[in-house]
Protein backbone atom coordinates (compact mmCIF):
# COMPACT_ATOMS: atom_id res chain seq x y z
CA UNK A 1 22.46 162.02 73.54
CA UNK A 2 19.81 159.66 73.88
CA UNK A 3 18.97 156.82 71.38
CA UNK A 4 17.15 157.71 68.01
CA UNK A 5 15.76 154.18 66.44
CA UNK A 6 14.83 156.70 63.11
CA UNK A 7 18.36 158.18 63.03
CA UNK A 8 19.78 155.06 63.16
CA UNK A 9 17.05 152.47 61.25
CA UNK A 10 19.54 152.36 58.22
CA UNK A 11 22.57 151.76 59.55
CA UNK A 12 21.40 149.05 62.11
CA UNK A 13 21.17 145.44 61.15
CA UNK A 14 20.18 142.00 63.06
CA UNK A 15 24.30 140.51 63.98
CA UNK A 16 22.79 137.50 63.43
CA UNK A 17 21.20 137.46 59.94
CA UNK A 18 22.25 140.80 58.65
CA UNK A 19 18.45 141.77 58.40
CA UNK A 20 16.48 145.04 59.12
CA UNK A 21 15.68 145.42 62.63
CA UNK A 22 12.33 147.41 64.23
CA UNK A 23 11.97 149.24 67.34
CA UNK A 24 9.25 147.40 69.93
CA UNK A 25 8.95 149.41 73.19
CA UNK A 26 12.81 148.76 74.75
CA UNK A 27 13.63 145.83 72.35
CA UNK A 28 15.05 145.67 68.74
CA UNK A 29 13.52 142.88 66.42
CA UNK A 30 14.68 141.06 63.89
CA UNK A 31 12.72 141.03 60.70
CA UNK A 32 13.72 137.60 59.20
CA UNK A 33 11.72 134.90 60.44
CA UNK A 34 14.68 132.63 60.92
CA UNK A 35 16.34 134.37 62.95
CA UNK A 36 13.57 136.43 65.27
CA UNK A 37 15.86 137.83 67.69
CA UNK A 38 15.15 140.27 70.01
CA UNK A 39 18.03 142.53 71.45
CA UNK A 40 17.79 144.65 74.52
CA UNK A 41 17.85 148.52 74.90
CA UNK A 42 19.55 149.46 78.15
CA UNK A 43 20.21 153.03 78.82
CA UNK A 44 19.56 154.12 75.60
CA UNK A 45 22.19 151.37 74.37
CA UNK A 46 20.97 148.68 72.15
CA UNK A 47 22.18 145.49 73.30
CA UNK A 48 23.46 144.05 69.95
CA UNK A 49 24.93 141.02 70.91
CA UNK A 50 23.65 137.66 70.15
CA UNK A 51 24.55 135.63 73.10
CA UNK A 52 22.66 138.30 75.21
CA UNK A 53 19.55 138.24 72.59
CA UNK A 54 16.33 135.93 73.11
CA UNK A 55 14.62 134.30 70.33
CA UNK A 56 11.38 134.96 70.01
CA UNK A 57 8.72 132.14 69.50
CA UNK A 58 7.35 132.19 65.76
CA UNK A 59 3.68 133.21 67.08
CA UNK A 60 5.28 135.94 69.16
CA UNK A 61 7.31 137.17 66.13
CA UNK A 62 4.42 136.91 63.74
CA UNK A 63 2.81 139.17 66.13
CA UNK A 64 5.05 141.78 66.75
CA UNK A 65 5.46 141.92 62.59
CA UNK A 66 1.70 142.41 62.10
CA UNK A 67 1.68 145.35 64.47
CA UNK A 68 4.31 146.64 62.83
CA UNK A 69 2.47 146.01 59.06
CA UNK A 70 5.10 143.64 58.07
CA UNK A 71 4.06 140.31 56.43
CA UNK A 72 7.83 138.32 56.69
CA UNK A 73 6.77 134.91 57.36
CA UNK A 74 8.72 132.37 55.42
């Protein structure tokens, strides 16, 4: 069965911060701009560990949240 992001937008949160998470091409972001992590999709698998997660840079993240129509800059 492969991966759904939609199916599974409600039920998936950032380990990290506990914060909504959106789908960017084969990576999950985090929304909160604390935390910014960006978790892995492998296989269809998301990656949801923090050691294995990068933190995005705050101009990166600020990016990837205006794409996505999301104003979360703290």
């Amino acid at each position: 069965m492969p991966y759904n992001f939609k199916e599974l937008e409600s039920l998936l949160v950032c380990p990290g911060s506990r914060s909504k998470l959106i789908q960017e091409g084969d990576s999950l972001i985090c929304t909160d701009g604390a935390c910014r992590l960006k978790f892995a999709i492998r296989d269809n698998i998301p990656i949801m560990l923090v050691d294995e997660a990068v933190q995005l840079s705050l101009e990166e993240w600020e990016h990837v949240m205006k794409r996505h129509s999301l104003d979360r800059t703290n």
